[in-house]
PDB file of N, CA and C in Angstrom:
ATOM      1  N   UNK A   1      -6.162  10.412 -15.315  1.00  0.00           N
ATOM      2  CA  UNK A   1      -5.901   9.032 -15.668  1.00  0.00           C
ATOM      3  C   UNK A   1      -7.187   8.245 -15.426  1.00  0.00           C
ATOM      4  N   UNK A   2      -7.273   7.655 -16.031  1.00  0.00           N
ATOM      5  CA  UNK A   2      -8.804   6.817 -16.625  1.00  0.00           C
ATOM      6  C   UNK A   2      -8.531   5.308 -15.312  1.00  0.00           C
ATOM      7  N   UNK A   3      -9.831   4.579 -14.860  1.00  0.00           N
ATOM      8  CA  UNK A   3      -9.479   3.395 -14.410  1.00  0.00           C
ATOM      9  C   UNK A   3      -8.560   2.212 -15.530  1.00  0.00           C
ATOM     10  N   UNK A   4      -8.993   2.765 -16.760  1.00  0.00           N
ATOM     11  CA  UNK A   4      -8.352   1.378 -17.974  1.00  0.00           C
ATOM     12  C   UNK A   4      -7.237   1.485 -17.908  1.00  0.00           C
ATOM     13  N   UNK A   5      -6.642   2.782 -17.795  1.00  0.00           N
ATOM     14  CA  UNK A   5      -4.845   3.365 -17.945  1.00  0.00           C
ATOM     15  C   UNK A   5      -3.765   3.153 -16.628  1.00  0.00           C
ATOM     16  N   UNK A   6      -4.906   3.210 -15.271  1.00  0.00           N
ATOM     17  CA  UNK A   6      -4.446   2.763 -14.343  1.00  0.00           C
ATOM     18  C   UNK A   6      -4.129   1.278 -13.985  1.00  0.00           C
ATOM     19  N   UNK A   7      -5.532   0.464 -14.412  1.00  0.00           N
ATOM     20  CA  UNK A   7      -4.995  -1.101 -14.369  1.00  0.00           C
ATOM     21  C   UNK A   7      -3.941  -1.799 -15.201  1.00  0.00           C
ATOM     22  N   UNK A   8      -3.561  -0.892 -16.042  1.00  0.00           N
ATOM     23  CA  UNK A   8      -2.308  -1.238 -17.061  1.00  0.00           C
ATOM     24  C   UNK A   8      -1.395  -0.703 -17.113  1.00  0.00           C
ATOM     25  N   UNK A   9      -1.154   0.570 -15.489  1.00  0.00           N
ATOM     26  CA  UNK A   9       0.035   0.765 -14.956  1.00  0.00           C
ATOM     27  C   UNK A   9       0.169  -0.215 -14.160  1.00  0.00           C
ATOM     28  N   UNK A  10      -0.708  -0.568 -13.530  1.00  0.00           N
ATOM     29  CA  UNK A  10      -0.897  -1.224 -11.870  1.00  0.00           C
ATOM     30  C   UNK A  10      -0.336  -2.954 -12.877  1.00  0.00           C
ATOM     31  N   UNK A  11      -0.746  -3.350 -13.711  1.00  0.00           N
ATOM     32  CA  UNK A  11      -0.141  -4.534 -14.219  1.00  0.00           C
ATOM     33  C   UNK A  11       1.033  -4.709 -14.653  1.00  0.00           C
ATOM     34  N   UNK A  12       1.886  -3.399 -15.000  1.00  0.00           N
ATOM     35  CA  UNK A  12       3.104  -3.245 -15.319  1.00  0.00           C
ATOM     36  C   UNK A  12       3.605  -2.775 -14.125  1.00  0.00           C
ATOM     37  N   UNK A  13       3.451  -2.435 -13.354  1.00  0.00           N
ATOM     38  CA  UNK A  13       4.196  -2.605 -12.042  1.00  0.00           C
ATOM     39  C   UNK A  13       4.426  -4.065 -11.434  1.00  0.00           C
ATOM     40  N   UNK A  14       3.305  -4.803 -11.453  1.00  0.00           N
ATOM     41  CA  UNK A  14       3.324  -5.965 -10.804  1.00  0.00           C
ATOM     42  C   UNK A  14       4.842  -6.654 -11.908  1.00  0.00           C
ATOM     43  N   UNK A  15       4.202  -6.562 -13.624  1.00  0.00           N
ATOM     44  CA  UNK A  15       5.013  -7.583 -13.978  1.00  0.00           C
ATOM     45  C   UNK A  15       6.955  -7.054 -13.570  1.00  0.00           C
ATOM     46  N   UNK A  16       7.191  -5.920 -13.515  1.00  0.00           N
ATOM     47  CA  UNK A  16       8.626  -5.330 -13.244  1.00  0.00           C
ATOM     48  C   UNK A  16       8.961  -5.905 -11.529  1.00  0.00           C
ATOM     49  N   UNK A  17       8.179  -6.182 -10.910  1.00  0.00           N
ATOM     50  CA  UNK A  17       7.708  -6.556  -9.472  1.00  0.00           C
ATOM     51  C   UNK A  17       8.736  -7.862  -9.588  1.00  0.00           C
ATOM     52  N   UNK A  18       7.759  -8.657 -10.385  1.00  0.00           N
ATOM     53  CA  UNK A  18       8.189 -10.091 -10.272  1.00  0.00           C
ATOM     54  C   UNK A  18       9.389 -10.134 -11.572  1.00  0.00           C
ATOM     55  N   UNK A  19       9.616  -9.642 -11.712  1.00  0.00           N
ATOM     56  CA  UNK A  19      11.004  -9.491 -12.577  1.00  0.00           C
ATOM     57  C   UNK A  19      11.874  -9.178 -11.587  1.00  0.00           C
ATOM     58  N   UNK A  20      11.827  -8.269 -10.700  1.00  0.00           N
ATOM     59  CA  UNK A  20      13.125  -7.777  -9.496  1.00  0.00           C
ATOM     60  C   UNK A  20      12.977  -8.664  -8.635  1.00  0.00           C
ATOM     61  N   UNK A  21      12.153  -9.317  -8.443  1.00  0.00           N
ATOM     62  CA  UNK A  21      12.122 -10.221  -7.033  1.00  0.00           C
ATOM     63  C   UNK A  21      12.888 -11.455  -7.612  1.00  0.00           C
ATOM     64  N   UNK A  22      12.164 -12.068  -8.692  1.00  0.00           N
ATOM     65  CA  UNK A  22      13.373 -13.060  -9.326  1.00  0.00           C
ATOM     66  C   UNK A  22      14.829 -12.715  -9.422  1.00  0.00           C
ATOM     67  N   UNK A  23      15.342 -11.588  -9.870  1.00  0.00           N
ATOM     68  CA  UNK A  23      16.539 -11.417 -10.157  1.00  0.00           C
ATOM     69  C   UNK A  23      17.098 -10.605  -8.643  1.00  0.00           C
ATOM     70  N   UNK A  24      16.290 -11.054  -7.907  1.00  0.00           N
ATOM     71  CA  UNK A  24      16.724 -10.634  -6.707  1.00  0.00           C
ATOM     72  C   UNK A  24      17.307 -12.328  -5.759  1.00  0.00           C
ATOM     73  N   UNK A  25      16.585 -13.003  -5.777  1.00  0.00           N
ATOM     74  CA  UNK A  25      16.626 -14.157  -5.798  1.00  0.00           C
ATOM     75  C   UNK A  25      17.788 -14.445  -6.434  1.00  0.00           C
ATOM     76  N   UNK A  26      17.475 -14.779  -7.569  1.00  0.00           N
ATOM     77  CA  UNK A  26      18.972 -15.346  -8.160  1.00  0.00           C
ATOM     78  C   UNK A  26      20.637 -14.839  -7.798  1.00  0.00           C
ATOM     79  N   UNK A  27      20.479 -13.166  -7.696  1.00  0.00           N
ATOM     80  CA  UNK A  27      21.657 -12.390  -7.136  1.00  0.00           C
ATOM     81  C   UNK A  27      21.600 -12.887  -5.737  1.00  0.00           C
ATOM     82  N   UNK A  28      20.847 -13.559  -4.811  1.00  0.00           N
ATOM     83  CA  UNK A  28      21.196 -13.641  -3.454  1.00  0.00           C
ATOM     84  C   UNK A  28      21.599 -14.831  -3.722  1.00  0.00           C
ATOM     85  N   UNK A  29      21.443 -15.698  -4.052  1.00  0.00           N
ATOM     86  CA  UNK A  29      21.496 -17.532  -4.578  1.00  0.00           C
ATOM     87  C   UNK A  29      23.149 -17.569  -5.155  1.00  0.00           C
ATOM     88  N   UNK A  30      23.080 -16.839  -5.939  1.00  0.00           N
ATOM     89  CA  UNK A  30      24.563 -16.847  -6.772  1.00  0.00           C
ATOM     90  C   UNK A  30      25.220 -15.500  -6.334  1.00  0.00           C
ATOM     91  N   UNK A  31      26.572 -15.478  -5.990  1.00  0.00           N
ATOM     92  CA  UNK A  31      26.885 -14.051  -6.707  1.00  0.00           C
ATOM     93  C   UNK A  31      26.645 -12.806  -8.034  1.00  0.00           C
ATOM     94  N   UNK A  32      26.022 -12.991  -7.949  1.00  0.00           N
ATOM     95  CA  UNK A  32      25.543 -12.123  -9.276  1.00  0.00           C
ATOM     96  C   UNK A  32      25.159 -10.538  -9.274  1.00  0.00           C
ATOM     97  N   UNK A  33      26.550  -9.731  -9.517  1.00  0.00           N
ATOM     98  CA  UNK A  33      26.201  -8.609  -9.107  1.00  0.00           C
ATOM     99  C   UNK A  33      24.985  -7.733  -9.840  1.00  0.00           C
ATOM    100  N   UNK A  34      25.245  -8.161 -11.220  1.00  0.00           N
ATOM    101  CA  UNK A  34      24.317  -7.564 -11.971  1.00  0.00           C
ATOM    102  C   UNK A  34      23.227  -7.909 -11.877  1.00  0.00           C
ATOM    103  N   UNK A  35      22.485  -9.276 -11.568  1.00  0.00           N
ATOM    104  CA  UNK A  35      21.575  -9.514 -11.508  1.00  0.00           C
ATOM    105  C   UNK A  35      20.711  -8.589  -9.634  1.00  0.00           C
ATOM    106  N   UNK A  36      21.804  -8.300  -9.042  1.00  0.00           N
ATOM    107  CA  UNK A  36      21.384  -7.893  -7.780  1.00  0.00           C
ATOM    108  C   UNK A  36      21.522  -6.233  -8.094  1.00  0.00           C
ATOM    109  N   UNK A  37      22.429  -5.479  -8.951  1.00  0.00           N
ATOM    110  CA  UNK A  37      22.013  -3.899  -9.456  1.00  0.00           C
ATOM    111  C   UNK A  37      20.349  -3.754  -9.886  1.00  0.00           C
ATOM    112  N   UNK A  38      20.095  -4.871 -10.834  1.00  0.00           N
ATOM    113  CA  UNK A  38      19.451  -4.705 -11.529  1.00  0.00           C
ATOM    114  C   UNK A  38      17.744  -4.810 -11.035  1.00  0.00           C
ATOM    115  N   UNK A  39      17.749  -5.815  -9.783  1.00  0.00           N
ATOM    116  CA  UNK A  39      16.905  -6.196  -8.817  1.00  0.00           C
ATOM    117  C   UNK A  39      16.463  -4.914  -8.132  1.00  0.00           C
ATOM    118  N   UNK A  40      17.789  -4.306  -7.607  1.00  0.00           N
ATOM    119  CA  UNK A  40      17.590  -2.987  -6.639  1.00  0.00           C
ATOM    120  C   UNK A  40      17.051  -1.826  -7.769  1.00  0.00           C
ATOM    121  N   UNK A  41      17.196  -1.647  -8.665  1.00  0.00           N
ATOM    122  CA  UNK A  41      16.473  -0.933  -9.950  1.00  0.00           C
ATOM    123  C   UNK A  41      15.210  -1.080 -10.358  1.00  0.00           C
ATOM    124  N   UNK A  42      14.787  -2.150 -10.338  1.00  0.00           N
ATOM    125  CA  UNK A  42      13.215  -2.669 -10.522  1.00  0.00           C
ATOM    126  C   UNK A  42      12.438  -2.297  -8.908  1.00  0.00           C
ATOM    127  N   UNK A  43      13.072  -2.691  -8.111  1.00  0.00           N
ATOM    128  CA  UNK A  43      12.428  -2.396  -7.202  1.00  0.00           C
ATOM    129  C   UNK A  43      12.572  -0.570  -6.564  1.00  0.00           C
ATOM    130  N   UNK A  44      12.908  -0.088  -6.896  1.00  0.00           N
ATOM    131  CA  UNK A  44      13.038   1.556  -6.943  1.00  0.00           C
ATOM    132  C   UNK A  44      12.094   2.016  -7.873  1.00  0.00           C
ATOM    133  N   UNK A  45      12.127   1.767  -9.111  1.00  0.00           N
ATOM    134  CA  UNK A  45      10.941   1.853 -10.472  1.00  0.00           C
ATOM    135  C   UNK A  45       9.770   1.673  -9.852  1.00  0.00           C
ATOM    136  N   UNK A  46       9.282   0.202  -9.254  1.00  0.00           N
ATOM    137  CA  UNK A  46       8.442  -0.134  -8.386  1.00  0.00           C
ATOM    138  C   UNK A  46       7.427   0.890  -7.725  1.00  0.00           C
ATOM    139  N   UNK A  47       8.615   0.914  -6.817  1.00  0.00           N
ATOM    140  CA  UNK A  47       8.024   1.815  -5.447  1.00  0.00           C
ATOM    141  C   UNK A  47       7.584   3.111  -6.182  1.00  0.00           C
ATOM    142  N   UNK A  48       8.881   3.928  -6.514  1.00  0.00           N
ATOM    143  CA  UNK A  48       8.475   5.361  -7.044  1.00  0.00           C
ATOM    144  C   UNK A  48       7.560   5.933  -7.606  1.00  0.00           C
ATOM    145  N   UNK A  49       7.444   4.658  -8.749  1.00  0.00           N
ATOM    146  CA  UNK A  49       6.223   4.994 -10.269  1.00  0.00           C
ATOM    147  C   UNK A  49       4.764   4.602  -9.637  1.00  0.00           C
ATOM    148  N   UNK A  50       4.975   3.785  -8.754  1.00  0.00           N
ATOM    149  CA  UNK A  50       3.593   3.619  -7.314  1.00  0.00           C
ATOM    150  C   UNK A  50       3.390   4.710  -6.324  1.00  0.00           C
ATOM    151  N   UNK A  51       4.200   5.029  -6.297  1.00  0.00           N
ATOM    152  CA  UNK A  51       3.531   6.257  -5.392  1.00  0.00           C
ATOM    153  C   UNK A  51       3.363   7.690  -6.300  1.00  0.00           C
ATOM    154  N   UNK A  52       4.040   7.691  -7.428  1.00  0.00           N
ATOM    155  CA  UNK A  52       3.394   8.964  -8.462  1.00  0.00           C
ATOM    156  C   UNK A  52       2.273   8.901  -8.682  1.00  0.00           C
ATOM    157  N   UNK A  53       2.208   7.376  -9.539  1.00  0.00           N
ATOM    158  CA  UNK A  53       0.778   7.204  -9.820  1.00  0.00           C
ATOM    159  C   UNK A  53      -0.338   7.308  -8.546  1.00  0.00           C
ATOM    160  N   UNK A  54      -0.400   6.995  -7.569  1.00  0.00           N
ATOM    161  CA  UNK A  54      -1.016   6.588  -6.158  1.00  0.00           C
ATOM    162  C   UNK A  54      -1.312   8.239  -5.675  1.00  0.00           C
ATOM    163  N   UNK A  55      -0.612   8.988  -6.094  1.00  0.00           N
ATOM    164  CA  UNK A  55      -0.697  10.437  -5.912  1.00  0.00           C
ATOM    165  C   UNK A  55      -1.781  11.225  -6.816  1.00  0.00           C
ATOM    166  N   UNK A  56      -0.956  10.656  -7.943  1.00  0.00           N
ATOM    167  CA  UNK A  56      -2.721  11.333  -9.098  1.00  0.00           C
ATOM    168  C   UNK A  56      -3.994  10.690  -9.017  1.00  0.00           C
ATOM    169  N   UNK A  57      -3.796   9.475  -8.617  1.00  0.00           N
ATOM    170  CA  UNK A  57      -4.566   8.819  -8.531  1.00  0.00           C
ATOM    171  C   UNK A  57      -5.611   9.536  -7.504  1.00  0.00           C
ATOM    172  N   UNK A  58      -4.894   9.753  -6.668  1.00  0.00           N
ATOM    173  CA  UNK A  58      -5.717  10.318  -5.094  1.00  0.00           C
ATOM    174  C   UNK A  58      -6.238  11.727  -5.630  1.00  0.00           C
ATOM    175  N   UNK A  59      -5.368  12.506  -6.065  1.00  0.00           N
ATOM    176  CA  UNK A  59      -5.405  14.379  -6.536  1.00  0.00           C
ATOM    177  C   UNK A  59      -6.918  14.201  -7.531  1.00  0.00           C
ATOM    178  N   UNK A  60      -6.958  12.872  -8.555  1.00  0.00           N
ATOM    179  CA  UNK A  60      -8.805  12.731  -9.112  1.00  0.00           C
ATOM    180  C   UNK A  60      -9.069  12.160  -8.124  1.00  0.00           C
ATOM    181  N   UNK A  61      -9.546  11.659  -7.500  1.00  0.00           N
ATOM    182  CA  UNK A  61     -10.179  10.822  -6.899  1.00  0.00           C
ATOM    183  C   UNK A  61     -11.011   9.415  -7.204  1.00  0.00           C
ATOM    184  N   UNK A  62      -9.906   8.878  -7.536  1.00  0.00           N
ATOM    185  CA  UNK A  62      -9.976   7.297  -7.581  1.00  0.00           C
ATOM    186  C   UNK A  62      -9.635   6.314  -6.973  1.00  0.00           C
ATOM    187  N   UNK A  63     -10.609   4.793  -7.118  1.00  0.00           N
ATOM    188  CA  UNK A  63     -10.369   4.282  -6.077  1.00  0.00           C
ATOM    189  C   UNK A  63      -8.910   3.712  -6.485  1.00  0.00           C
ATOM    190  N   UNK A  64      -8.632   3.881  -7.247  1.00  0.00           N
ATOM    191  CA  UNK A  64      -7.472   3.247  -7.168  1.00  0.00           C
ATOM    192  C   UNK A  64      -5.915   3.591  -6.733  1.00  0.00           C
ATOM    193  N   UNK A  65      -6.054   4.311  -6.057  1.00  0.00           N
ATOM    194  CA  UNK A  65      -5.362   5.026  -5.410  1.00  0.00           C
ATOM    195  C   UNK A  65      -5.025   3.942  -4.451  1.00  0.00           C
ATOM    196  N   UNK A  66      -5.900   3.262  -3.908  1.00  0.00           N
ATOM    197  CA  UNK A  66      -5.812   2.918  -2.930  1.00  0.00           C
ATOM    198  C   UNK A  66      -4.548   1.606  -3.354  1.00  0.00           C
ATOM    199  N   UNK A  67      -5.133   1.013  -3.912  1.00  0.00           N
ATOM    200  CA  UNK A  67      -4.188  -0.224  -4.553  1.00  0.00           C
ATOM    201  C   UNK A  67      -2.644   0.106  -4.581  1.00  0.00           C
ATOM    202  N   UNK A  68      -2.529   1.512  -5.392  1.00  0.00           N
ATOM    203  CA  UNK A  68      -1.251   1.662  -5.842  1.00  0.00           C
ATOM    204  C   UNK A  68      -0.418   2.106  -4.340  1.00  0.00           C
ATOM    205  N   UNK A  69      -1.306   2.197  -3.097  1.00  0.00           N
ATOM    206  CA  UNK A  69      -0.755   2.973  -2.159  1.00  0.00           C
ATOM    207  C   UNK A  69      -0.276   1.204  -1.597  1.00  0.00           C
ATOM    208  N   UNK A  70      -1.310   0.519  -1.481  1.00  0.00           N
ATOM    209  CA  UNK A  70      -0.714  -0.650  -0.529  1.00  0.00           C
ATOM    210  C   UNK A  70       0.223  -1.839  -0.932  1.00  0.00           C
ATOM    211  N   UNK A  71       0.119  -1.489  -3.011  1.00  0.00           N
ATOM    212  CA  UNK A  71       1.507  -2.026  -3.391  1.00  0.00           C
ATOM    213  C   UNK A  71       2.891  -1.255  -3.104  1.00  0.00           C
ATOM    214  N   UNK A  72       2.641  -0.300  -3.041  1.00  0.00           N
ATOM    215  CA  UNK A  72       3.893   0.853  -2.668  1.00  0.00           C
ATOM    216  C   UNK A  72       4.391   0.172  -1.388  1.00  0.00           C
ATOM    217  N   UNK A  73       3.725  -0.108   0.318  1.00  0.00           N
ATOM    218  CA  UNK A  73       3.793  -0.488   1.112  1.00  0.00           C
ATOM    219  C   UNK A  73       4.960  -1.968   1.014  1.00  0.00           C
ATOM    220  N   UNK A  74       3.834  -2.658  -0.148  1.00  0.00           N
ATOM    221  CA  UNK A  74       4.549  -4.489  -0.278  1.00  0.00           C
ATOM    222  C   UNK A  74       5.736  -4.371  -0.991  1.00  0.00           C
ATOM    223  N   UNK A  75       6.107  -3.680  -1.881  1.00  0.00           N
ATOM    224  CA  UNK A  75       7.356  -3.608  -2.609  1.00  0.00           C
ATOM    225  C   UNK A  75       8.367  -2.415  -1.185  1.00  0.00           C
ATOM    226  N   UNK A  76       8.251  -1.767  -0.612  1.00  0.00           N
ATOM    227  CA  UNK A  76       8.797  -1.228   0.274  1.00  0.00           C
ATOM    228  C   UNK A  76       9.128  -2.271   1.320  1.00  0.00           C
ATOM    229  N   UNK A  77       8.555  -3.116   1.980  1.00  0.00           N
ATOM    230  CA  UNK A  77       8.965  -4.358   2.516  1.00  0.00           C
ATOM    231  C   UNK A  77       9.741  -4.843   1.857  1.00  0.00           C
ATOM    232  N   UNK A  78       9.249  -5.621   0.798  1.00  0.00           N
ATOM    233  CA  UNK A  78      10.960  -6.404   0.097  1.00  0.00           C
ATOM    234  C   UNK A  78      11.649  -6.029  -0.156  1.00  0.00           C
ATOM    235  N   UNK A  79      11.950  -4.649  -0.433  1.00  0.00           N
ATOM    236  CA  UNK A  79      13.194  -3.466  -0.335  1.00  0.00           C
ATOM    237  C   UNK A  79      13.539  -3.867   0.678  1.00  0.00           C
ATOM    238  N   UNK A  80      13.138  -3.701   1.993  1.00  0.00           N
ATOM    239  CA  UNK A  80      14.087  -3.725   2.943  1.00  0.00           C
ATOM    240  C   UNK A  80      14.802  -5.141   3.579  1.00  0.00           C
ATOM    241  N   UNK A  81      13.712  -5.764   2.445  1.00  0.00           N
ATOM    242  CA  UNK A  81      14.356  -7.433   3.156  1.00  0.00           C
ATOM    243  C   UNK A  81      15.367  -7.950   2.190  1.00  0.00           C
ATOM    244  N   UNK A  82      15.534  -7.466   0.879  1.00  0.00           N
ATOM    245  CA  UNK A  82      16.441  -7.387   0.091  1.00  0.00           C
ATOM    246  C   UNK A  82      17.538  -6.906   0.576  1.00  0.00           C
ATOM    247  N   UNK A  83      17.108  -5.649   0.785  1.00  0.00           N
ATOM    248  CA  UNK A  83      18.824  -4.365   1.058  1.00  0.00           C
ATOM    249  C   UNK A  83      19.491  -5.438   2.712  1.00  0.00           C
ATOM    250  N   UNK A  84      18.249  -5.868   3.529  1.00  0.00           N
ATOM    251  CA  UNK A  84      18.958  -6.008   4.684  1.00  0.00           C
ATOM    252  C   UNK A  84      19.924  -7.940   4.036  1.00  0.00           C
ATOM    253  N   UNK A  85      19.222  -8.628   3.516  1.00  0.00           N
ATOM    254  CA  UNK A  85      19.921  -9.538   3.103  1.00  0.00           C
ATOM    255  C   UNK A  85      20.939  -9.431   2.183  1.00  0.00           C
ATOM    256  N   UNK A  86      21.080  -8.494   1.362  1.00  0.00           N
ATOM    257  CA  UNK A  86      22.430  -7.770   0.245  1.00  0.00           C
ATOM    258  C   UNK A  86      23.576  -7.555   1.786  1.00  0.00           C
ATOM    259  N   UNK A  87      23.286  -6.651   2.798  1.00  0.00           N
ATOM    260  CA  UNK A  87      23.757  -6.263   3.912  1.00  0.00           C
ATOM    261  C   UNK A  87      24.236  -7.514   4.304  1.00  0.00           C
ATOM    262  N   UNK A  88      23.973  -8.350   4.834  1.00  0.00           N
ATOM    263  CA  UNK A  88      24.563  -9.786   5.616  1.00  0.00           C
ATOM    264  C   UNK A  88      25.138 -10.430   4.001  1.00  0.00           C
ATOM    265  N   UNK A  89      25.036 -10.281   3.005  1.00  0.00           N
ATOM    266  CA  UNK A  89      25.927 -11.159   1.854  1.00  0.00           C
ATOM    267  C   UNK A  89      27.526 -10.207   1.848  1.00  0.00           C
ATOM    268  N   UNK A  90      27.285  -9.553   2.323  1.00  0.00           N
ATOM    269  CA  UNK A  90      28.356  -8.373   1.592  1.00  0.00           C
ATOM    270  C   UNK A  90      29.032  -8.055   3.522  1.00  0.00           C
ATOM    271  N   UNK A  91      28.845  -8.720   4.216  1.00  0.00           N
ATOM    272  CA  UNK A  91      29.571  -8.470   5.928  1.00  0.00           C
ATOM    273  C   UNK A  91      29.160  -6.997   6.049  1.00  0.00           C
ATOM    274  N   UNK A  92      28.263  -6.419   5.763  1.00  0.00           N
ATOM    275  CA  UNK A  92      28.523  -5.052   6.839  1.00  0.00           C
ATOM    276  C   UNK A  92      27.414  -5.105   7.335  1.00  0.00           C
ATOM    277  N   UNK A  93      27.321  -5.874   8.032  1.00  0.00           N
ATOM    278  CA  UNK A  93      26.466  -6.067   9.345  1.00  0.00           C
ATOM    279  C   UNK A  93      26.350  -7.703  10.015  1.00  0.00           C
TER     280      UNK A  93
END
């Protein structure tokens, strides 16, 4: 994978990013289940397709590896601040 092919994964991650975080938002704001399936879906896409890429990335040796590793990190945080706030909307915890 080329640096050009990577910055135009790495930009389509971001934009699916801020697509789940909005509709993550809105599902915590409103009841909105679908909008909160659909949140937890983007942000799984996210993470995953960041650390595949972040993997080949590393296996050539590019710097961009590095990027895709410490967005992997930031979308793994709002996973958990999502799932733990889905958790207190829904009483089981």
């Amino acid at each position: 994978m080329d640096t050009r092919n990577g910055l135009i994964n790495f930009s389509l991650f971001i934009f699916v990013f801020a697509f789940a975080f909005i509709f993550s938002i809105d599902a915590l704001a409103a009841p909105n289940t679908f909008y909160g399936v659909l949140a937890l879906i983007g942000y799984l896409v996210s993470l995953g397709a960041s650390l595949f890429n972040g993997f080949l990335a590393k296996r050539d040796g590019e710097a961009l590896a590095l990027w895709y590793f410490v967005y992997a990190v930031i979308v793994a945080i709002i996973t958990v601040w999502y799932m733990t706030r889905c958790g207190t909307a829904f009483g089981w915890w």
